[in-house]
Protein backbone atom coordinates (compact mmCIF):
# COMPACT_ATOMS: atom_id res chain seq x y z
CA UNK A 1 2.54 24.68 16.27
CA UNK A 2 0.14 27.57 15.88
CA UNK A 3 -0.91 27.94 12.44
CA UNK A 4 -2.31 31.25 11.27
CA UNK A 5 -5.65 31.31 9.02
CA UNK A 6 -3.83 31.94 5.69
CA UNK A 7 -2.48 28.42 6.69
CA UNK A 8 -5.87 26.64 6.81
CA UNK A 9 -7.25 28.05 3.66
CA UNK A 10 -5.56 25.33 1.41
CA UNK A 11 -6.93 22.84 3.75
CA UNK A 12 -10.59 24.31 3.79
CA UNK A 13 -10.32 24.34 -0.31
CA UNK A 14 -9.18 20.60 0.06
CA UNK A 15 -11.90 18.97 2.15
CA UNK A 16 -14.44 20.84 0.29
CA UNK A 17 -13.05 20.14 -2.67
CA UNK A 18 -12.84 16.31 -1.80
CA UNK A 19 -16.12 15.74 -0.35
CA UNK A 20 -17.86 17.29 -3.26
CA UNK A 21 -16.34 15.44 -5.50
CA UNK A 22 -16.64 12.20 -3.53
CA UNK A 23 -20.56 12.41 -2.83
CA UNK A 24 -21.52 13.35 -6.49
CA UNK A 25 -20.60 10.13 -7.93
CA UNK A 26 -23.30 7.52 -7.55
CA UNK A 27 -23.08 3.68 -7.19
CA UNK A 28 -25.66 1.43 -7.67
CA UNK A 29 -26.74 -0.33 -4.73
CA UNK A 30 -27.90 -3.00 -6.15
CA UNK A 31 -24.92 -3.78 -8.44
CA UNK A 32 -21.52 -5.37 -7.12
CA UNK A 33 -19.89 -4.71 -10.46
CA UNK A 34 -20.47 -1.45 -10.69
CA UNK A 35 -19.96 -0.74 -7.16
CA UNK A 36 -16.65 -2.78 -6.92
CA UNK A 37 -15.53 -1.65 -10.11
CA UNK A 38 -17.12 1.53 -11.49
CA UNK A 39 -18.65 -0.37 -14.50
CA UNK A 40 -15.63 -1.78 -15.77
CA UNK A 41 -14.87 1.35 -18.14
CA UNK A 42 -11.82 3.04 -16.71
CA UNK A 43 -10.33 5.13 -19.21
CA UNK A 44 -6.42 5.38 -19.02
CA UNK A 45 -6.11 9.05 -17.27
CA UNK A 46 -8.62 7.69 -14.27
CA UNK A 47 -6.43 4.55 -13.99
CA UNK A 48 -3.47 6.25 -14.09
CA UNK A 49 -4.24 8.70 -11.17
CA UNK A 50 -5.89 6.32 -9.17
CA UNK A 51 -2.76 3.98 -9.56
CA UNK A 52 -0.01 6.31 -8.50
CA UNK A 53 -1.87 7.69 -5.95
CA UNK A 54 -2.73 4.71 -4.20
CA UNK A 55 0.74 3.06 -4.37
CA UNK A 56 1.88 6.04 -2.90
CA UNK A 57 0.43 5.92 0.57
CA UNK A 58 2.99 5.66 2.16
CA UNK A 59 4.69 9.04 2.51
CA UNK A 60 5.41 9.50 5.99
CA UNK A 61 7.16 6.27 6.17
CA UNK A 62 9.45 7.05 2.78
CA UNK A 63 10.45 10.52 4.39
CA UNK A 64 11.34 8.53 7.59
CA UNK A 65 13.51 6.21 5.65
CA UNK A 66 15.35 8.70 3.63
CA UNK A 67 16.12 11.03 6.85
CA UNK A 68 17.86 7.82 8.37
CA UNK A 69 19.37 5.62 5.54
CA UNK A 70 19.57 8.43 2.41
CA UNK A 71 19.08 7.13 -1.16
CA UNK A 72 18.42 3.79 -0.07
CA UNK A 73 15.11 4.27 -0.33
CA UNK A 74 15.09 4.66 -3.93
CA UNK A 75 16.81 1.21 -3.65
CA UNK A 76 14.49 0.05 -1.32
CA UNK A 77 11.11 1.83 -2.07
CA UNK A 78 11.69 2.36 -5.94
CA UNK A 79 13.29 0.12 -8.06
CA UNK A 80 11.93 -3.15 -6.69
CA UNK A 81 8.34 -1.64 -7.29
CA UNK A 82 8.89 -0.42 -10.67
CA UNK A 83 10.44 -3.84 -11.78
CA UNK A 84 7.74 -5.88 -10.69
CA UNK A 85 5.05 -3.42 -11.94
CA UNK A 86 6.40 -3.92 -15.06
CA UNK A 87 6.52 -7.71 -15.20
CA UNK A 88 2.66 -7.40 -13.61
CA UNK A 89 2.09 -5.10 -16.71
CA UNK A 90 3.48 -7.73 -19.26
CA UNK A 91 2.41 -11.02 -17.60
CA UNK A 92 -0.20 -10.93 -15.34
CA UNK A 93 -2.81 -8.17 -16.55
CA UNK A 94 -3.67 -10.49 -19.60
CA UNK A 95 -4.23 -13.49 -17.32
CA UNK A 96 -6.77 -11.67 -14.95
CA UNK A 97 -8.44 -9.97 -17.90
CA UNK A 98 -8.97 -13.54 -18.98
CA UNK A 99 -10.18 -14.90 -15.77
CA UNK A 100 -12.51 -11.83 -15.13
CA UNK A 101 -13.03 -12.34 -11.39
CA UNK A 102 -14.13 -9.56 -9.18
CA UNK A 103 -10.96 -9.99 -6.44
CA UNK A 104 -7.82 -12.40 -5.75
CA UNK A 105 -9.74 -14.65 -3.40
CA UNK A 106 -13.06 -15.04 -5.83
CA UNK A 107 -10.24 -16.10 -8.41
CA UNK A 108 -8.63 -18.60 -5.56
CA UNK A 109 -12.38 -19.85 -5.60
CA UNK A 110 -12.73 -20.52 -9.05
CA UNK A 111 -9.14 -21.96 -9.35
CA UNK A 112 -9.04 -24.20 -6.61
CA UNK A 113 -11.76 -23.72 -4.12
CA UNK A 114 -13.66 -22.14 -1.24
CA UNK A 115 -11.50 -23.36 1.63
CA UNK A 116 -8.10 -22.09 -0.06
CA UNK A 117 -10.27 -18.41 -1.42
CA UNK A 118 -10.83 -17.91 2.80
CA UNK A 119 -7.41 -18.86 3.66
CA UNK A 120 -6.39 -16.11 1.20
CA UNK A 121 -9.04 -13.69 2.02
CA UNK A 122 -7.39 -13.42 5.92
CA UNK A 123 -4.15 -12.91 4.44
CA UNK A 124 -5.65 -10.56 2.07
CA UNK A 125 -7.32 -8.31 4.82
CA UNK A 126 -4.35 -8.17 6.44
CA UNK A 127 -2.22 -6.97 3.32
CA UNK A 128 -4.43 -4.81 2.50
CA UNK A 129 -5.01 -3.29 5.62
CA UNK A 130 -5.18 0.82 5.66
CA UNK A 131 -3.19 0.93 9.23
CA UNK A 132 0.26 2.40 8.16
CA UNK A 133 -1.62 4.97 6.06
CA UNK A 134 -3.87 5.92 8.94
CA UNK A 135 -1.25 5.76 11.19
CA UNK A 136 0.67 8.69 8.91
CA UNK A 137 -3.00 10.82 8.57
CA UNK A 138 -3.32 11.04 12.63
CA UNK A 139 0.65 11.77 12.86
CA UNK A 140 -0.10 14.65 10.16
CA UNK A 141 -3.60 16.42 11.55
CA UNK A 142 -1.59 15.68 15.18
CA UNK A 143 1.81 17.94 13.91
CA UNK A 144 -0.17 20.83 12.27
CA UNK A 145 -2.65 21.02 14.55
CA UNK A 146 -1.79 20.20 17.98
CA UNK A 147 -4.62 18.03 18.66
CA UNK A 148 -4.80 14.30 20.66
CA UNK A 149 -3.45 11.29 18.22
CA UNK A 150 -6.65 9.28 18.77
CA UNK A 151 -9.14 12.04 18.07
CA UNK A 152 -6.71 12.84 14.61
CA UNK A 153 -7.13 9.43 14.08
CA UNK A 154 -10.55 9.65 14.13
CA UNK A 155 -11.30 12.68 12.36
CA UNK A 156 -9.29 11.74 8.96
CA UNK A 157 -10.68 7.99 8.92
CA UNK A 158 -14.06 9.51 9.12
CA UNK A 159 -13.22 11.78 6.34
CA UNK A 160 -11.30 9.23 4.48
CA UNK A 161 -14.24 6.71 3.81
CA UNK A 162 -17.01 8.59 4.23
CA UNK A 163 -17.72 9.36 0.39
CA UNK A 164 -17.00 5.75 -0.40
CA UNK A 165 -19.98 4.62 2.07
CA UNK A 166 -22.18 6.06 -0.91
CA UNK A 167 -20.10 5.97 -4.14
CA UNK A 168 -17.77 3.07 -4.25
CA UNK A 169 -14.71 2.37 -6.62
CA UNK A 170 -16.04 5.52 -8.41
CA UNK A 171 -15.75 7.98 -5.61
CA UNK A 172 -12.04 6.55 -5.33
CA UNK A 173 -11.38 7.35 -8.42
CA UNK A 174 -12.83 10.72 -8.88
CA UNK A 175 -11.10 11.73 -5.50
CA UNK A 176 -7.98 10.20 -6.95
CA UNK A 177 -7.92 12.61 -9.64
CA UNK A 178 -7.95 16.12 -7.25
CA UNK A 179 -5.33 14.41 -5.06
CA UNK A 180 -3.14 13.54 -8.07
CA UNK A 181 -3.10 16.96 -8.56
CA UNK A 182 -2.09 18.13 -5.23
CA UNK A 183 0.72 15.48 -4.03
CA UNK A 184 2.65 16.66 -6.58
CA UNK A 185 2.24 20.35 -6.81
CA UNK A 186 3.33 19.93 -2.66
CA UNK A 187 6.51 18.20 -3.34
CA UNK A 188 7.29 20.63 -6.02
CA UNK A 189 6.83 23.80 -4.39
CA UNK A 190 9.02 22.24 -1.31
CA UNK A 191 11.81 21.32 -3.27
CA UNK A 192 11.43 24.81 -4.98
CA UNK A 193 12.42 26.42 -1.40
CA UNK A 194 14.67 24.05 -0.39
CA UNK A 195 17.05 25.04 -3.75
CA UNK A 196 16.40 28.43 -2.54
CA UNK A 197 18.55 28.03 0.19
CA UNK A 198 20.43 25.04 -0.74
CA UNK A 199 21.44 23.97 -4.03
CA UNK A 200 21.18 20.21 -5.22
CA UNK A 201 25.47 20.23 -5.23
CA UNK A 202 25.75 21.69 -1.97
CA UNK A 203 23.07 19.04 -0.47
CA UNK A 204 24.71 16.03 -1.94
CA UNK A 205 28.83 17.70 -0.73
CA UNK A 206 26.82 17.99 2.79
CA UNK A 207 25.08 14.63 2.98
CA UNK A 208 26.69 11.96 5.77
CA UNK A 209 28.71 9.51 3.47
CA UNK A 210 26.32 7.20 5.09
CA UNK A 211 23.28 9.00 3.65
CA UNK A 212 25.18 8.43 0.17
CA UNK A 213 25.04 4.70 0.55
CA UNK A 214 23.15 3.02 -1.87
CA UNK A 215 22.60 -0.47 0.96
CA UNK A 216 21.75 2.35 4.07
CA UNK A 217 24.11 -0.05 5.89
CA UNK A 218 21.57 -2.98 5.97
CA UNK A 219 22.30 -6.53 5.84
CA UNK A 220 22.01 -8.37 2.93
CA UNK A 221 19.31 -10.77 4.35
CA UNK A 222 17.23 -7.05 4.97
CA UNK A 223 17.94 -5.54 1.32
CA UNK A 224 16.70 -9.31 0.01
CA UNK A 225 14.23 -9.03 2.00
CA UNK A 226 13.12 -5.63 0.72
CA UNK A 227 13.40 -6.04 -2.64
CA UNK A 228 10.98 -9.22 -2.43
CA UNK A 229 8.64 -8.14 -0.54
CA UNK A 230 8.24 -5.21 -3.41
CA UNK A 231 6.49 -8.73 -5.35
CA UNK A 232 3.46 -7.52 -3.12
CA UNK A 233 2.56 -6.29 -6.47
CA UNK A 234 1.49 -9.66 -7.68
CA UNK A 235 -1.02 -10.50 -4.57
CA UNK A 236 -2.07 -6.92 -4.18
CA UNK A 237 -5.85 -6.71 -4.75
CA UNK A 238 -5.89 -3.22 -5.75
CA UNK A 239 -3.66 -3.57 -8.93
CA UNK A 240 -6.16 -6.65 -9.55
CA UNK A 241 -9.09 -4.00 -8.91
CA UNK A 242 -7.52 -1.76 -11.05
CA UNK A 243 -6.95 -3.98 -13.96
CA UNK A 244 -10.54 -5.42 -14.05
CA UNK A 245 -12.28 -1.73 -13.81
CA UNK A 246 -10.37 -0.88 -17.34
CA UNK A 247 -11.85 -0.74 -20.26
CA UNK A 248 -10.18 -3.73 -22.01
CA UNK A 249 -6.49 -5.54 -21.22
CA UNK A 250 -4.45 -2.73 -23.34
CA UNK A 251 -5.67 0.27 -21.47
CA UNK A 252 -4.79 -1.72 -17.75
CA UNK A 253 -1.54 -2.54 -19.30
CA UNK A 254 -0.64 1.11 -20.43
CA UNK A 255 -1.60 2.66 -17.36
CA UNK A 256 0.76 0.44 -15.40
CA UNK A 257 3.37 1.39 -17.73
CA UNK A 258 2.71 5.01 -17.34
CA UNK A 259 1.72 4.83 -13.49
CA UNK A 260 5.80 3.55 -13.60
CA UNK A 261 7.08 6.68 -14.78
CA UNK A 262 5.05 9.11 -12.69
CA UNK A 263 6.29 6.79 -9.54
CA UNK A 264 9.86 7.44 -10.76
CA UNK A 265 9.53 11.38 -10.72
CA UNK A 266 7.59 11.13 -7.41
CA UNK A 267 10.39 9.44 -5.89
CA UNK A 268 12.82 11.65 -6.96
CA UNK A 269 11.00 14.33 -5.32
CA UNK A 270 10.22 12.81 -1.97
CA UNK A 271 13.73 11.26 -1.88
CA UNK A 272 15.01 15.14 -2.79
CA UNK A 273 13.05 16.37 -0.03
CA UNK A 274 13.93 13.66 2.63
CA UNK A 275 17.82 15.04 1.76
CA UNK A 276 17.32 18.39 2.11
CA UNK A 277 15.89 17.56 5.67
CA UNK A 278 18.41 15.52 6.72
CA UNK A 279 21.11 18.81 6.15
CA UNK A 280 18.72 21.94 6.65
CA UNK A 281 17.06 19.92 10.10
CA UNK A 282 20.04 17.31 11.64
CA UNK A 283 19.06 16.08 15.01
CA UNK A 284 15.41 15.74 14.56
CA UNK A 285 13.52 13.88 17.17
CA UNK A 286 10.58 12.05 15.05
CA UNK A 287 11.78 10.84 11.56
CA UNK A 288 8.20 10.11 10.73
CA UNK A 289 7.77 14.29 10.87
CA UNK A 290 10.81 15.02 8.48
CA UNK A 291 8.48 16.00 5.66
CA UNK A 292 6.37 18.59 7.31
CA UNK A 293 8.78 19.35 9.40
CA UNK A 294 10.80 20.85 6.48
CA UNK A 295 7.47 22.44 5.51
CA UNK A 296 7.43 24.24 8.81
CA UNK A 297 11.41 25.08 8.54
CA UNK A 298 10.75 26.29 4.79
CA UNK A 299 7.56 27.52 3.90
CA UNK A 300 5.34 30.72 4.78
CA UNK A 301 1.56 29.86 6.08
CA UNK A 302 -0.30 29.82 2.67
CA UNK A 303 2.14 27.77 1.12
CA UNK A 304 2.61 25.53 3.77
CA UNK A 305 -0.82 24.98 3.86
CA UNK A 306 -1.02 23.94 -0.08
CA UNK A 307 2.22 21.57 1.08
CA UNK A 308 0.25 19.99 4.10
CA UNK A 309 -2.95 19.15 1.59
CA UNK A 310 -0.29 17.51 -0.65
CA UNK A 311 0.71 15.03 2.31
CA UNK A 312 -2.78 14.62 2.97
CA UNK A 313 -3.71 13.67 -0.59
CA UNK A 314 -0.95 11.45 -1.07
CA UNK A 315 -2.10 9.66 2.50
CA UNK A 316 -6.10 10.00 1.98
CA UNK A 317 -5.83 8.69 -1.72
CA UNK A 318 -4.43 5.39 -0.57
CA UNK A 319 -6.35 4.86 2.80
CA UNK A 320 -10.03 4.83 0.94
CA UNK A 321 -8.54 2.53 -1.28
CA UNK A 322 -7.33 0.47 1.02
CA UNK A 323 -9.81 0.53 3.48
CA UNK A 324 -12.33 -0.08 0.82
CA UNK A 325 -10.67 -3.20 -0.77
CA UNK A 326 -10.26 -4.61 2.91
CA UNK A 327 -14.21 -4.05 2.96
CA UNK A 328 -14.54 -6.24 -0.09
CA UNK A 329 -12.65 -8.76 1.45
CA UNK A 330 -14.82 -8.89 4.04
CA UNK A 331 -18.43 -8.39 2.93
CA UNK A 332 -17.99 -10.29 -0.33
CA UNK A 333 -15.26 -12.68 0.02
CA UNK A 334 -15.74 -13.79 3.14
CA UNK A 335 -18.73 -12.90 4.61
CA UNK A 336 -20.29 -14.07 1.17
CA UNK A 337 -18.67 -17.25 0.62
CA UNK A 338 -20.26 -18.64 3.86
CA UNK A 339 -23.61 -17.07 2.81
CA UNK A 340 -25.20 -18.52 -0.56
CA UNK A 341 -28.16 -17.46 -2.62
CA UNK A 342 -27.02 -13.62 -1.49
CA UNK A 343 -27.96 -11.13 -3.90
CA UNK A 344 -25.64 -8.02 -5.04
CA UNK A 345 -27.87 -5.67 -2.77
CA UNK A 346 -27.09 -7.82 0.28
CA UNK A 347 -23.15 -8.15 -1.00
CA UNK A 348 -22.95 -4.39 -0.92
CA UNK A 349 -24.26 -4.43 2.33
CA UNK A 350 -22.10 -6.50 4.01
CA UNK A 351 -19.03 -4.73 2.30
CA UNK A 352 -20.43 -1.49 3.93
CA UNK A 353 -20.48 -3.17 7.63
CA UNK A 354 -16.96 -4.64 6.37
CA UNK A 355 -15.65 -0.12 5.94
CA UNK A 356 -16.84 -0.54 9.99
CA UNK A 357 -14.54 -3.71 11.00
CA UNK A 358 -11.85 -2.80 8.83
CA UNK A 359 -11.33 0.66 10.44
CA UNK A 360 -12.26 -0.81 13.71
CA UNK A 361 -8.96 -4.00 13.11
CA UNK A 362 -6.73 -0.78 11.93
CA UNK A 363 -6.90 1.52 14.66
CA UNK A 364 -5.84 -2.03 16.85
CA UNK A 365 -2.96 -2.47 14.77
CA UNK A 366 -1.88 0.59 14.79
CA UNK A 367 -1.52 0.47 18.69
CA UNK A 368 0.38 -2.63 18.38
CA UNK A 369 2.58 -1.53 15.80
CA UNK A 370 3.16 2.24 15.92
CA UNK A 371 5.57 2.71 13.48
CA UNK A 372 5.23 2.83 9.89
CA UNK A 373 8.29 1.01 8.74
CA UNK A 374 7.40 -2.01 11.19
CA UNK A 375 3.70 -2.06 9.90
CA UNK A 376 4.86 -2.38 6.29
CA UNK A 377 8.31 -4.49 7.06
CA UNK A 378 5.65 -7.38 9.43
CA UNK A 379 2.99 -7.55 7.23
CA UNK A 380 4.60 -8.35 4.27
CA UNK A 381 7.14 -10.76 6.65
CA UNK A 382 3.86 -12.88 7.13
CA UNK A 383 1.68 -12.43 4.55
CA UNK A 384 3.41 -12.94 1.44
CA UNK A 385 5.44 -16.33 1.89
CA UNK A 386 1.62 -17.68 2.18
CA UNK A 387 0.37 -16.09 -0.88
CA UNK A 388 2.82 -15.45 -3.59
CA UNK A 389 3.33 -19.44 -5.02
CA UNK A 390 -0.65 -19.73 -4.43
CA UNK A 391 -1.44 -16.93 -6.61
CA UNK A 392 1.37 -17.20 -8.73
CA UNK A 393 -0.06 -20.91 -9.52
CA UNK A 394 -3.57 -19.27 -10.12
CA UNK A 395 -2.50 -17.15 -13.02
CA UNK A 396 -0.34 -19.75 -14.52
CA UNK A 397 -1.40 -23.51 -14.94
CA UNK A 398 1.66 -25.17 -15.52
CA UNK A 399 2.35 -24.29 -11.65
CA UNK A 400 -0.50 -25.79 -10.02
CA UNK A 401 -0.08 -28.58 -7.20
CA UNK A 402 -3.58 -30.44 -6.03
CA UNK A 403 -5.83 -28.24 -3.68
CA UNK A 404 -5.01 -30.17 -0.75
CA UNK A 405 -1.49 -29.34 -1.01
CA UNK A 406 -1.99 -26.02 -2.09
CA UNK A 407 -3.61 -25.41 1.18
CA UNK A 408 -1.47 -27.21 3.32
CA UNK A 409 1.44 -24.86 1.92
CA UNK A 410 -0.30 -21.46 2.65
CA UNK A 411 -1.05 -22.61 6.38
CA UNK A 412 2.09 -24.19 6.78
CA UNK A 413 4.31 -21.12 5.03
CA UNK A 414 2.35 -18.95 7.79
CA UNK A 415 3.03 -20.89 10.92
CA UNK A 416 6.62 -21.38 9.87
CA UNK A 417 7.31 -17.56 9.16
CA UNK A 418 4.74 -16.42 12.14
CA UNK A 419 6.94 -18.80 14.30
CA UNK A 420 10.18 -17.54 13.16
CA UNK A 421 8.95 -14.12 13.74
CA UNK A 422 7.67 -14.48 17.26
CA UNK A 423 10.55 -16.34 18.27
CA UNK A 424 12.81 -13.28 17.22
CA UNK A 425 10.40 -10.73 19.30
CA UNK A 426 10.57 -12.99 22.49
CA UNK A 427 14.47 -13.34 22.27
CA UNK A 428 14.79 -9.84 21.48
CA UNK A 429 17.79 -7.68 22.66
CA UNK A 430 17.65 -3.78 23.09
CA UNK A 431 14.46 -3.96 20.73
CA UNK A 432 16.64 -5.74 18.10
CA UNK A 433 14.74 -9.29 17.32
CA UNK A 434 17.47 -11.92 17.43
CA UNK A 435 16.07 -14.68 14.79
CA UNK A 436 16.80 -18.11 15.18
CA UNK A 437 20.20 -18.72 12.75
CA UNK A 438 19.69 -15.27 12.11
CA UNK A 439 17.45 -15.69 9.15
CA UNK A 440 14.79 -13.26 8.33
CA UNK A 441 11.10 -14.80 9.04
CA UNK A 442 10.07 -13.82 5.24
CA UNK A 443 12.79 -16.36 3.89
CA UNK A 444 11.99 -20.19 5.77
CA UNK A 445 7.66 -19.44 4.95
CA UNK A 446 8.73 -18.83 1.67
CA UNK A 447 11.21 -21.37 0.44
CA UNK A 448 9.29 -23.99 2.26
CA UNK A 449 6.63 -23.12 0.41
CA UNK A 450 8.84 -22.90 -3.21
CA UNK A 451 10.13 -26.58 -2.41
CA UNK A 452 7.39 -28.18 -1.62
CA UNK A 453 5.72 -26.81 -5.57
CA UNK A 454 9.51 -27.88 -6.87
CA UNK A 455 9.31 -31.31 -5.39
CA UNK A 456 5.56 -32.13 -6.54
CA UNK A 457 6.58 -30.98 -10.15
CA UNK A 458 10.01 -32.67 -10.21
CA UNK A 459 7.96 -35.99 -8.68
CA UNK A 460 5.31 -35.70 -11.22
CA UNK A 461 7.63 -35.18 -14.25
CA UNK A 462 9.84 -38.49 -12.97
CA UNK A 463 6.63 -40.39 -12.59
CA UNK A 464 5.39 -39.53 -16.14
CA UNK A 465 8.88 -40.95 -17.68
């Protein structure tokens, strides 16, 4: 569509606005702490906006959801995340405080050791991977402004991580702040047309029934599936970032808390505004456009423009993030643990070549996998069966099994749920995977994986009697 200049004044405002306050904040090069983790002296505000706008990356993909299955999503992309937030809040913040290690695979190191702390870096990198989010920031620049997916691509990955090149976790966090601001003035001032022309009763009476449906007609197996893979939370190393760059264990803690009730409001927004597209726009071609797509049914140019920088924010916010924490993976996790005697300078270093790689492995992905919903659903398929009862066993003690076994488990739990899933794709049926039993490829990784810690214990206790 042709946009007319009032339109890209917002936009102008925003970049500027971003950049500036990305390249002010200096790291020191020659200090992982500090450039990992801003100094460790978060104050509750900066966690708080950096939190919710992170975990909200995803936009794109929620508006998708909520023009095809209605307030599932809430179901789906809501409640499961604000459940286990809170248990993270209450249980596991006071174990990593304790621990004090700089990222989930240096505390897989010091737990058990370096073998199982690479095993989890590759599954880290891949969970943390920025390719849904940069997938969403080429689909937006592409929409408003008419120009080739790959060079949109391009253009707002460059943008994206180019302050945090120079300023680390503290350029996040100061960029964190503007875009707080501006995801949720957007939403706001869409839902405030929408109402204009459609009140909330008169969206709900003209909803499908299906839209109304808390289970969006999904299988039980898929909803399970959903809901678990929302325990992400406990092997995400950005909440583990997050909670060592506070001040002390009480301000992490509160800012979860508080990030939980912001998330809730944001919700009902996007949710809100995925309804009123469904009704005001039926028939559209390209869920993954039913946000800005209302902005271009709704909204004059200026204020379309202030909506557009509110997708961007939500969208940029999490992409340095992630893009950066992939980068630590990389350069200090496992770049560095097959390095020794490297010094923090050198560290940072190879975490700077690491921004490179990562954006390099997410553009791939994303022309494997381009859809948003498929990114999110297949990496947490894979990844977390792996992960969750190593971690899990990290924070608490009492869970442990030898390091041999340990490590047997994650490889195993991959190969059986990476088999499952590949056997689904090859016997696929109008693009439908047919699974083998019809099992989901999240469940057989992970329960393998939960019996083999349940039989070592229930040995081990016999055996002591």
């Amino acid at each position: 569509m042709k946009e007319s200049l009032s339109f890209f004044l917002p936009f102008i405002f925003y970049i500027v606005a971003l950049l500036y306050v990305g390249f002010r904040q200096k790291s020191n090069a020659s200090d992982t702490e500090d450039y990992f983790l801003g100094g460790r002296a978060m104050t509750l505000p900066a966690l708080v906006a950096t939190l919710v706008t992170t975990w909200y990356g995803g936009i794109l993909g929620v508006g998708q959801f909520t023009y095809l299955y209605g307030i599932s999503n809430w179901f789906i992309f809501g409640l499961p995340y604000y459940f286990f937030a809170i248990v993270y809040a209450l249980l596991i913040v006071p174990k990593i405080r304790q621990h004090q290690a700089l990222s989930l695979p240096e505390m897989l190191r010091d737990t058990f050791s370096r073998k199982i702390s690479v095993i989890g870096s590759i599954f880290v990198f891949i969970i943390i991977s920025p390719a849904p989010y940069i997938l969403m920031l080429a689909l937006l620049l592409q929409f408003f402004f008419q120009i080739p997916f790959s060079i949109s691509m391009l253009i707002g990955l460059a943008i994206s991580i180019a302050y945090v090149w120079k300023g680390g976790f503290r350029s996040i966090v100061s960029t964190d702040k503007l875009q707080f601001i501006f995801m949720f003035a957007g939403f706001m001032i869409l839902i405030a047309y929408a109402m204009r022309e459609l009140s909330i009763v008169h969206l709900w009476q003209s909803l499908p029934e299906g839209h109304k449906n808390p289970t969006g007609g999904m299988s039980w197996q898929q909803l399970v599936v959903w809901f678990l893979i929302a325990s992400w939370t406990f092997i995400d190393p950005g909440f583990h970032q997050r909670v060592m760059a506070a001040k002390n264990t009480q301000t992490a803690r509160r800012a979860i808390l508080t990030s939980v009730g912001f998330w809730f409001f944001f919700d009902l927004l996007t949710m809100t505004s995925g309804l009123y597209a469904v009704v005001l726009l039926p028939g559209l071609t390209d869920a993954q456009t039913a946000f800005p797509a209302l902005a271009g049914h709704l909204l004059p140019p200026f204020v379309k423009g202030v909506f557009f920088c509110g997708l961007l924010a939500t969208v940029m916010s999490t992409i340095d993030s992630f893009t950066f924490l992939s980068a630590i993976t990389l350069g200090n996790d496992i770049a560095g643990a097959f390095k020794s005697g490297n010094d923090q300078a050198t560290i940072n270093r190879y975490v700077k070549i690491g921004l490179l790689i990562t954006a390099g492995v997410s553009i791939l992905l994303i022309y494997l996998f381009p859809s948003i919903i498929d990114l999110w659903y297949n990496i947490g398929t894979l990844t977390l069966p792996p992960m969750l009862p190593a971690l899990l066993s990290a924070y608490f003690k009492r869970l442990r099994i030898p390091n041999f076994a340990t490590l047997t488990v994650m490889i195993l739990s991959f190969i059986i749920s990476a088999g499952w899933f590949t056997t689904g794709q090859i016997k696929a049926v109008d693009g439908w995977a047919q699974y083998p039993m019809g099992i989901e490829p999240f469940f057989p990784g992970l329960v393998f994986g939960i019996v083999i810690y349940a039989a070592y214990h229930t040995i081990s206790r016999l055996k002591s009697h």
